[in-house]
C-alpha atoms as a PDB file:
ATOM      1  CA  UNK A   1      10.013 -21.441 -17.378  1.00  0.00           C
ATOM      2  CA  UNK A   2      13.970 -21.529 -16.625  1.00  0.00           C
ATOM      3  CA  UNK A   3      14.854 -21.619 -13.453  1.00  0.00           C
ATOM      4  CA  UNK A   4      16.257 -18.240 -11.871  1.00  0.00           C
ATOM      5  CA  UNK A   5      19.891 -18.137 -10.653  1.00  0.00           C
ATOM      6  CA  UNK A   6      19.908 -17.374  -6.709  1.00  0.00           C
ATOM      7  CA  UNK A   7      20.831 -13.758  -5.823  1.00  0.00           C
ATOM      8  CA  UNK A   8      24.327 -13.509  -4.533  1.00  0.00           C
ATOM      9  CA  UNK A   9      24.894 -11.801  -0.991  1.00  0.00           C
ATOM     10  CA  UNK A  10      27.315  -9.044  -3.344  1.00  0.00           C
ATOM     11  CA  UNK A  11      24.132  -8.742  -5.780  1.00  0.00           C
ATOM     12  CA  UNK A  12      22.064  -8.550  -3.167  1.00  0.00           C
ATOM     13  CA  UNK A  13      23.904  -5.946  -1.565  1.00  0.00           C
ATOM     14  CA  UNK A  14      24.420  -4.094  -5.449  1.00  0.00           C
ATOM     15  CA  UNK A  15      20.477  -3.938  -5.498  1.00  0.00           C
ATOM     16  CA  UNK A  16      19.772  -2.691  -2.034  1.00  0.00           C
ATOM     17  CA  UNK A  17      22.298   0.150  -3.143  1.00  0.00           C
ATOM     18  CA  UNK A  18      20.400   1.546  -6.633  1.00  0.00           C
ATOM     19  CA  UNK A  19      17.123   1.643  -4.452  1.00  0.00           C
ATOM     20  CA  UNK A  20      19.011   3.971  -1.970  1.00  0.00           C
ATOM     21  CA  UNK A  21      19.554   1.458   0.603  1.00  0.00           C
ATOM     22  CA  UNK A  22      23.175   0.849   2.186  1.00  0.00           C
ATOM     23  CA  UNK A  23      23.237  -2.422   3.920  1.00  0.00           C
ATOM     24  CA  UNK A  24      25.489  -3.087   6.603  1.00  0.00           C
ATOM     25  CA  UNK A  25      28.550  -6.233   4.802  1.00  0.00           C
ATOM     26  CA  UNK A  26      27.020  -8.315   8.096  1.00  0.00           C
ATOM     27  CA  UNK A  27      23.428  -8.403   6.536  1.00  0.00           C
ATOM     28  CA  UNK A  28      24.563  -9.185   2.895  1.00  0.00           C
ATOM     29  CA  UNK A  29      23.718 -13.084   3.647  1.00  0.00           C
ATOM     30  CA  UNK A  30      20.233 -12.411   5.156  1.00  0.00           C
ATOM     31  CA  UNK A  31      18.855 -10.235   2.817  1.00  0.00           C
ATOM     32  CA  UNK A  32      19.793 -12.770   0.078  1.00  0.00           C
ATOM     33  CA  UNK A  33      18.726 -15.772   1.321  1.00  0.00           C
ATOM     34  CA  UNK A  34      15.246 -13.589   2.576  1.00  0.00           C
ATOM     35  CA  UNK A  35      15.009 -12.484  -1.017  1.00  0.00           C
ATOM     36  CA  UNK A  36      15.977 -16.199  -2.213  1.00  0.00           C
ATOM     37  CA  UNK A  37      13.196 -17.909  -0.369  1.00  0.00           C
ATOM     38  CA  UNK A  38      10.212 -15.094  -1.277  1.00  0.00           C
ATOM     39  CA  UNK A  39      11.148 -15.982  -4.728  1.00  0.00           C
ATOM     40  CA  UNK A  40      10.954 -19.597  -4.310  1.00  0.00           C
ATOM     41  CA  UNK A  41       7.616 -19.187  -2.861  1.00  0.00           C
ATOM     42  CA  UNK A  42       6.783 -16.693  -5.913  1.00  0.00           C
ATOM     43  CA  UNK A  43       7.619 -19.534  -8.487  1.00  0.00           C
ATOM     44  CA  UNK A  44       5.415 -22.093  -6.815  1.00  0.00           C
ATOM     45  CA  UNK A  45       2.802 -19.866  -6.754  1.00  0.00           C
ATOM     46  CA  UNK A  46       2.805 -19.064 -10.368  1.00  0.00           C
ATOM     47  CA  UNK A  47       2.721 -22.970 -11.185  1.00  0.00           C
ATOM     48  CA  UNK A  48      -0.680 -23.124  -9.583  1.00  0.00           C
ATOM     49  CA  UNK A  49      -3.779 -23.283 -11.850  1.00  0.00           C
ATOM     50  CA  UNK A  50      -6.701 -20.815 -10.209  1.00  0.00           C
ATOM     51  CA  UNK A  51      -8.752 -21.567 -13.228  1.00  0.00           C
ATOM     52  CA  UNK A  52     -12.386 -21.112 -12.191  1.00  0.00           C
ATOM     53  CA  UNK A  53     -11.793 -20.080  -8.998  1.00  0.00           C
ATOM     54  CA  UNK A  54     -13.623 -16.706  -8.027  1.00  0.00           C
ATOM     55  CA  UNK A  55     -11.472 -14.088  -5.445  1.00  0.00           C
ATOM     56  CA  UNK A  56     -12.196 -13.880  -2.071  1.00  0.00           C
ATOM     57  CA  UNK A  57     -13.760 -10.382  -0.862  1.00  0.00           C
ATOM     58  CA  UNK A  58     -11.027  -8.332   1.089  1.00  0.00           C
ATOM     59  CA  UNK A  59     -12.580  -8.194   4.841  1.00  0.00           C
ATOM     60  CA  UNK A  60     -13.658  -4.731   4.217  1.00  0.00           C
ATOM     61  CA  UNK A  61     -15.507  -5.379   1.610  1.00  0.00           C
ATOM     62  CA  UNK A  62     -17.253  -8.170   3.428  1.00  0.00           C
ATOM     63  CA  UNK A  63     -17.805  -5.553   6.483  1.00  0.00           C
ATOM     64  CA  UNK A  64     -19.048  -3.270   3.038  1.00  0.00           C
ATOM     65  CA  UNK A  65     -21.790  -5.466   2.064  1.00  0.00           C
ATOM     66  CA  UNK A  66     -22.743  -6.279   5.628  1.00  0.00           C
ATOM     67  CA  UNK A  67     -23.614  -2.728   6.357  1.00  0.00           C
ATOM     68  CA  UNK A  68     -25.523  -2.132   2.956  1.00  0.00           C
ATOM     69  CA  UNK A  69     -27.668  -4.876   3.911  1.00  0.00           C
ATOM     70  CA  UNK A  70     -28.160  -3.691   7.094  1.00  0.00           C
ATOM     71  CA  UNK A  71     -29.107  -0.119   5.996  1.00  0.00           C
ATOM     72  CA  UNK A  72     -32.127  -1.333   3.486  1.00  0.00           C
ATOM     73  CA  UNK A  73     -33.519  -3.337   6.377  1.00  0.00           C
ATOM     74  CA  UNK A  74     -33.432   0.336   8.398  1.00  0.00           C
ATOM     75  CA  UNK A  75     -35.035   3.669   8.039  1.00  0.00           C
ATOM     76  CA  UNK A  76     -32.954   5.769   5.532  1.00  0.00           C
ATOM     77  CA  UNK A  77     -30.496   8.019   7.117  1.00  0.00           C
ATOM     78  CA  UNK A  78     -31.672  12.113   6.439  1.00  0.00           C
ATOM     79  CA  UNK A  79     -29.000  14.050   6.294  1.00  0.00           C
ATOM     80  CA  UNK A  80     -29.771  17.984   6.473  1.00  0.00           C
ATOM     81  CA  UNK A  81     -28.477  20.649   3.844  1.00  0.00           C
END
């Protein structure tokens, strides 16, 4: 895969401006290099081979499967109609 072209601080700015978003000309050079280096990060992480490698569970869905198990150990809960 080509390497991208770096955003420009006037692109930068361009884009900000079709999403609705007016940046100040004195934050033109931050928000490209910010949006430069998430890229950068992007592309590495698209190089890597996950293969095999199964997801991890969110921590919710950890705290999920903790409480299932805990409620078959437990009386079942009644719940009146």
């Amino acid at each position: 895969m080509p390497a991208a072209e770096e955003l420009t601080p006037p692109q930068a700015a361009a884009w900000a401006a079709r999403t609705g978003l007016l940046l100040p000309a004195n934050r033109h050079d931050a928000v490209a290099a910010t949006a430069n280096h998430i890229h950068s990060v992007v592309a590495v992480l698209r190089e890597l081979d996950f293969a095999d490698t199964p997801p991890t569970p969110f921590p919710a869905e950890e705290e999920q499967h903790a409480e299932e198990e805990q409620h078959t150990e437990e009386e079942p809960h009644r719940a009146a109609v």
